[in-house]
PDB file of N, CA and C in Angstrom:
ATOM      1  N   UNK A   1     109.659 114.084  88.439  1.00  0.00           N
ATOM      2  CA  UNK A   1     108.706 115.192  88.336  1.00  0.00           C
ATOM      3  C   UNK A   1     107.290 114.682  88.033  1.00  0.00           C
ATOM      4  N   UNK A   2     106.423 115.474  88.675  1.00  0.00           N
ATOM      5  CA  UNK A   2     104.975 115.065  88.180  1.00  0.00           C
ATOM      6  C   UNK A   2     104.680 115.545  86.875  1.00  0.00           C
ATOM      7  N   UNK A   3     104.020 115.023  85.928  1.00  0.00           N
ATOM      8  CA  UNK A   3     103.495 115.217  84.809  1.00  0.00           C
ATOM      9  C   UNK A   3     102.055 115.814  84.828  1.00  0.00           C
ATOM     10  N   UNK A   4     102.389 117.379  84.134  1.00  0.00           N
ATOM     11  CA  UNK A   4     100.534 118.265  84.558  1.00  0.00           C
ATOM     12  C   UNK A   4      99.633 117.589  84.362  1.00  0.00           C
ATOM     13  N   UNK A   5      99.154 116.496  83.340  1.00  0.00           N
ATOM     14  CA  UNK A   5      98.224 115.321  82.540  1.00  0.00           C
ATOM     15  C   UNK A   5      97.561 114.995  83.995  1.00  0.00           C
ATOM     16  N   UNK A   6      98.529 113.804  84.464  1.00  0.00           N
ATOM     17  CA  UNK A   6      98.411 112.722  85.627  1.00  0.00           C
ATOM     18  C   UNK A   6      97.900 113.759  86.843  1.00  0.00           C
ATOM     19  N   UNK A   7      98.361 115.102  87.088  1.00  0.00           N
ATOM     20  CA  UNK A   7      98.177 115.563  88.224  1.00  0.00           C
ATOM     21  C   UNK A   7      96.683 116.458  87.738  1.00  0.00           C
ATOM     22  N   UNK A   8      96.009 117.261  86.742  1.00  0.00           N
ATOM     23  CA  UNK A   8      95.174 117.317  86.384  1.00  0.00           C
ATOM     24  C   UNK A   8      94.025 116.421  86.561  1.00  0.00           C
ATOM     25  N   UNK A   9      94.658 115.408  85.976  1.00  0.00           N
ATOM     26  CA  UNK A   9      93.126 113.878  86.050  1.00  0.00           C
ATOM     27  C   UNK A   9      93.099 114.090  87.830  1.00  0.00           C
ATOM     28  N   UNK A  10      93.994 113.715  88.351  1.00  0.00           N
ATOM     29  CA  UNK A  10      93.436 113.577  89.782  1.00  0.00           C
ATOM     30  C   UNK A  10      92.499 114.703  90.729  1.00  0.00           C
ATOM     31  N   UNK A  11      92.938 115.879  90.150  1.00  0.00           N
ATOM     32  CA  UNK A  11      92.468 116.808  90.304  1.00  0.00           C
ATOM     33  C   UNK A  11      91.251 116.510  89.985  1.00  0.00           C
ATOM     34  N   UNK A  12      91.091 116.424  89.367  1.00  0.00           N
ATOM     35  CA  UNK A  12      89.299 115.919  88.364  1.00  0.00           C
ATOM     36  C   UNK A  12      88.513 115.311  89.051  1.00  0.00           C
ATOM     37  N   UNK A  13      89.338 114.090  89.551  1.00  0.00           N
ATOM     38  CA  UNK A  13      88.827 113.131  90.097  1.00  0.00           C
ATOM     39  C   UNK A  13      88.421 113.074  91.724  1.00  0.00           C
ATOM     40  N   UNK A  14      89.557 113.666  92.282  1.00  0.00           N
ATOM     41  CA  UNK A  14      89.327 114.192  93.113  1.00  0.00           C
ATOM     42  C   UNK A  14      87.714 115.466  93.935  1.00  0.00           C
ATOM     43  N   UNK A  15      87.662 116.181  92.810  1.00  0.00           N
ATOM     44  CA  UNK A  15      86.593 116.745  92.835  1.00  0.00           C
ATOM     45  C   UNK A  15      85.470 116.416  92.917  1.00  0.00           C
ATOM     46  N   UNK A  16      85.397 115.401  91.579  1.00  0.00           N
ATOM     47  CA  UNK A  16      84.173 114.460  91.683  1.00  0.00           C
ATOM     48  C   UNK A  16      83.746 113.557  92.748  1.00  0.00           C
ATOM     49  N   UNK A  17      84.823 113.384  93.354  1.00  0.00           N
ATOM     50  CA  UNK A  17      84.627 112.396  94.768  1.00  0.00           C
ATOM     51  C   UNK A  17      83.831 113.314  95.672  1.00  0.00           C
ATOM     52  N   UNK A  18      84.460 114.540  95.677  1.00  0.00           N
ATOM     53  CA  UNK A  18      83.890 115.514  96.931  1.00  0.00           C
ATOM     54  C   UNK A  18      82.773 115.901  97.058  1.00  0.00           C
ATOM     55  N   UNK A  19      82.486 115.953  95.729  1.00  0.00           N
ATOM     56  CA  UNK A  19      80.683 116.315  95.549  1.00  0.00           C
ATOM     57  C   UNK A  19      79.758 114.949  95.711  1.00  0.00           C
ATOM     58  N   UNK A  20      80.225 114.381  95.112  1.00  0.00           N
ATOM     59  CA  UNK A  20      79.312 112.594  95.479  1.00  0.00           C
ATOM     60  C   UNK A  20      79.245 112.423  97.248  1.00  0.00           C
ATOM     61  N   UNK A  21      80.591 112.648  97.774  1.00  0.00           N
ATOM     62  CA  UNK A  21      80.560 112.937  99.408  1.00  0.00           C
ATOM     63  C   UNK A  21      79.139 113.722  99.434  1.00  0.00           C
ATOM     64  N   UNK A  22      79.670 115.228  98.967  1.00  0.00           N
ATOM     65  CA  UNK A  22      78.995 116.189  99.436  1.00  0.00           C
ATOM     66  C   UNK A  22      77.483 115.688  99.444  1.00  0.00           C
ATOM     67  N   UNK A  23      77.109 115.390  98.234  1.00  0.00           N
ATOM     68  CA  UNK A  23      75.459 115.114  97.826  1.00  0.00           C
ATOM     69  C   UNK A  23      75.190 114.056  99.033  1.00  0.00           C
ATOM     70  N   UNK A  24      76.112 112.965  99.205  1.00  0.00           N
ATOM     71  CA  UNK A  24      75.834 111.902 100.091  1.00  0.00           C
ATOM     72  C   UNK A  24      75.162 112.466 101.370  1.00  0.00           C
ATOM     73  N   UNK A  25      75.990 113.522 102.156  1.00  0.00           N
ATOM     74  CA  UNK A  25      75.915 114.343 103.069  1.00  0.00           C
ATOM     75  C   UNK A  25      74.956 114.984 103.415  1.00  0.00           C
ATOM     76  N   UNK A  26      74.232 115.726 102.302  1.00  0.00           N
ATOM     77  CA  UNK A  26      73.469 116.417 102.209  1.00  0.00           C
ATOM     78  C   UNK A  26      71.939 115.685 102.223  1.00  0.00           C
ATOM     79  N   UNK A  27      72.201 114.322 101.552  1.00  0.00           N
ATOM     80  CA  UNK A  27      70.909 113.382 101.136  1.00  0.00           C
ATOM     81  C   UNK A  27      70.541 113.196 103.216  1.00  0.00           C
ATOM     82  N   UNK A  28      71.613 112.716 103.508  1.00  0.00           N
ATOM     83  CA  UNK A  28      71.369 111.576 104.998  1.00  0.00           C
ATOM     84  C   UNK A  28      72.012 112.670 106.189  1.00  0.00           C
ATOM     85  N   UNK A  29      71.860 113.468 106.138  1.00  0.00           N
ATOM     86  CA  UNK A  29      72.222 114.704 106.823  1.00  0.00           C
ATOM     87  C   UNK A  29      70.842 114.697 107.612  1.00  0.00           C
ATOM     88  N   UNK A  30      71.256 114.591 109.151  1.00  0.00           N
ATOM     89  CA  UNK A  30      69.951 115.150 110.247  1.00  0.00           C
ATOM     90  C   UNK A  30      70.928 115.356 111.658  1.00  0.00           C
ATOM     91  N   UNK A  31      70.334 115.901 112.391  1.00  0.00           N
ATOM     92  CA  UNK A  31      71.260 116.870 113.656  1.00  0.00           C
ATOM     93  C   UNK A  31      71.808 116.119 114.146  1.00  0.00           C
ATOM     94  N   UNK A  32      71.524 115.081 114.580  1.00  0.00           N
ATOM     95  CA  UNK A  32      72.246 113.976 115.179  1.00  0.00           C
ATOM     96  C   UNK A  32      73.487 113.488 114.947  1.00  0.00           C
ATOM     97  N   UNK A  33      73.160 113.092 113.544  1.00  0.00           N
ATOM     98  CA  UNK A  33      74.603 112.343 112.724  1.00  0.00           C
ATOM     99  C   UNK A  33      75.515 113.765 112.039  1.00  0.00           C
ATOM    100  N   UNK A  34      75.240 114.844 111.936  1.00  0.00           N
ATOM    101  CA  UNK A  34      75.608 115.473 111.617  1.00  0.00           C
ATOM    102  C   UNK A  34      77.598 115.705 111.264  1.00  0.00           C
ATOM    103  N   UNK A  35      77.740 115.536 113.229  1.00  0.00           N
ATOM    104  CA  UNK A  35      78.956 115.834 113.452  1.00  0.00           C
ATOM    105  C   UNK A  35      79.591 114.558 113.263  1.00  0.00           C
ATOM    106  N   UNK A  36      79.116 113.296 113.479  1.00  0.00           N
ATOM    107  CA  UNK A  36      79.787 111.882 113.163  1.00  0.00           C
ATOM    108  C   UNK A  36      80.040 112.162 111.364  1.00  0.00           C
ATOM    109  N   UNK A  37      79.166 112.849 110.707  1.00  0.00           N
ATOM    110  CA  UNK A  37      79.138 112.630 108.739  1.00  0.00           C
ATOM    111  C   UNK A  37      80.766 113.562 108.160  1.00  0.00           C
ATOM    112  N   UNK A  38      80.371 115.006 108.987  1.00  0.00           N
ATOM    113  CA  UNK A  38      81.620 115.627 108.708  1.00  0.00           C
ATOM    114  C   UNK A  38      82.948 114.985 109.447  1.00  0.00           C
ATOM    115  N   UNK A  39      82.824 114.360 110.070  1.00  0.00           N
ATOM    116  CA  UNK A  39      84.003 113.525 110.723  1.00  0.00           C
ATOM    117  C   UNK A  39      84.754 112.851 110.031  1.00  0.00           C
ATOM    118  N   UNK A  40      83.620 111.958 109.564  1.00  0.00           N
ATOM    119  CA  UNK A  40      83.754 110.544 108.260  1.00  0.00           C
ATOM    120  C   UNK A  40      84.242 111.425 106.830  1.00  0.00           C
ATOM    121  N   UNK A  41      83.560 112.623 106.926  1.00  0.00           N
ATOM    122  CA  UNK A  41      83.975 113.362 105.264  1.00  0.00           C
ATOM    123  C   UNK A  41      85.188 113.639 105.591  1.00  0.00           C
ATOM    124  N   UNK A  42      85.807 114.478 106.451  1.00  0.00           N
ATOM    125  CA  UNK A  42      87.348 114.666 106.304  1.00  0.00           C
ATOM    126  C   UNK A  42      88.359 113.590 106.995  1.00  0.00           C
ATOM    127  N   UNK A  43      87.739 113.298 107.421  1.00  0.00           N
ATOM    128  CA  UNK A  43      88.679 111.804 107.315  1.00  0.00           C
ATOM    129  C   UNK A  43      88.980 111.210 105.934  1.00  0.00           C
ATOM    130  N   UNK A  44      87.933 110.991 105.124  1.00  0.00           N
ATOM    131  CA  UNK A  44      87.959 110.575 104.013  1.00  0.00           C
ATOM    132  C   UNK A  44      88.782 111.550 102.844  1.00  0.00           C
ATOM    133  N   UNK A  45      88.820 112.782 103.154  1.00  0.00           N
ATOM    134  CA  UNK A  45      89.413 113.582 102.657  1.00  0.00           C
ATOM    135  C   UNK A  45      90.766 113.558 103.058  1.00  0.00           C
ATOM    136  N   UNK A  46      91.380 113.387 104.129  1.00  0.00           N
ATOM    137  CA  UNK A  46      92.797 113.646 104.655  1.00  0.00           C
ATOM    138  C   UNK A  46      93.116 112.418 104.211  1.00  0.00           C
ATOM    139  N   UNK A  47      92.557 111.260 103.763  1.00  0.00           N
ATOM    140  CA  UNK A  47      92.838 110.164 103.405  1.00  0.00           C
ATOM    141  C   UNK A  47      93.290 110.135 102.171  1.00  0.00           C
ATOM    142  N   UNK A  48      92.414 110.828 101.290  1.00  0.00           N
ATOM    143  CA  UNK A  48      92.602 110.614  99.674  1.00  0.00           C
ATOM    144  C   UNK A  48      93.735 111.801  99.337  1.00  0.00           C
ATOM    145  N   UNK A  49      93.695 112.868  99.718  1.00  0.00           N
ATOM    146  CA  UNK A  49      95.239 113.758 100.254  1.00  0.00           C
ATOM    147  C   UNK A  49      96.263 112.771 100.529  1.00  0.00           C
ATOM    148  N   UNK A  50      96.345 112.156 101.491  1.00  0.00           N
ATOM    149  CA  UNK A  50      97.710 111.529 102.051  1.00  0.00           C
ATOM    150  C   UNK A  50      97.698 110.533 100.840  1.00  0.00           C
ATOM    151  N   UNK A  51      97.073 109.940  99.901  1.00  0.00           N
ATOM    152  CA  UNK A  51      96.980 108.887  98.770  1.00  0.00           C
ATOM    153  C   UNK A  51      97.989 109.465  97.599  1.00  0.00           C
ATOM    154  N   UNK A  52      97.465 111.276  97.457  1.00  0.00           N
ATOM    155  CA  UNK A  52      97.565 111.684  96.262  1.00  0.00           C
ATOM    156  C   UNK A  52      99.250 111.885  96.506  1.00  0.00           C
ATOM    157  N   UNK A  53      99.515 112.581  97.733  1.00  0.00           N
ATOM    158  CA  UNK A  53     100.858 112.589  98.070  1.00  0.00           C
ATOM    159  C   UNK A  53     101.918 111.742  97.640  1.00  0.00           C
ATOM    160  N   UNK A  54     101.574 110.552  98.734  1.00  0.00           N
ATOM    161  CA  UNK A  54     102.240 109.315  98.718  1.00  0.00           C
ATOM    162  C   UNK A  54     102.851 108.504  96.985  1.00  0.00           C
ATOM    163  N   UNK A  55     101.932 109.039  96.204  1.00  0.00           N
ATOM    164  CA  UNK A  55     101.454 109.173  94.904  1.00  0.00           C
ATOM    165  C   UNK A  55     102.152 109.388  94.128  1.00  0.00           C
ATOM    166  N   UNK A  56     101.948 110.922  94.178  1.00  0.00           N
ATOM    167  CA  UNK A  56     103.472 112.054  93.685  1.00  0.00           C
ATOM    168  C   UNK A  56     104.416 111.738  94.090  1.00  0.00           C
ATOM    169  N   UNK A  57     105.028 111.953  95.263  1.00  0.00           N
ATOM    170  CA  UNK A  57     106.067 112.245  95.703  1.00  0.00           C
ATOM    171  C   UNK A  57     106.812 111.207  96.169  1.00  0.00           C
ATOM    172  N   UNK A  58     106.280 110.009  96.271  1.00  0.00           N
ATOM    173  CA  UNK A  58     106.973 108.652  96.643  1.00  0.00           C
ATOM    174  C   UNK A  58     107.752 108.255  95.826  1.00  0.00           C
TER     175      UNK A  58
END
């Protein structure tokens, strides 16, 4: 079983990643790169998902 503690912190942590993305995004964000940045963000996201999984449930 997961322990609420361990799955909380990640939660946390998790968050904090998304906004540091986000701000990143937002800093170097122009029309061009736009659709390549959100590409790279959920990639990076389906990544740290498939981490947290693998994580838990392994």
């Amino acid at each position: 079983m997961v322990r609420p503690c361990s799955f909380y912190l990640t939660i946390q942590i998790f968050l904090k990643a998304t906004r540091k993305l986000q701000n990143y995004q937002d800093r170097f964000s122009s029309a061009s790169l736009n659709k390549r940045k959100q590409f790279f963000f959920f990639t990076m996201l389906a990544v740290f998902f498939g981490c947290i999984f693998i994580l838990f449930i392994g």
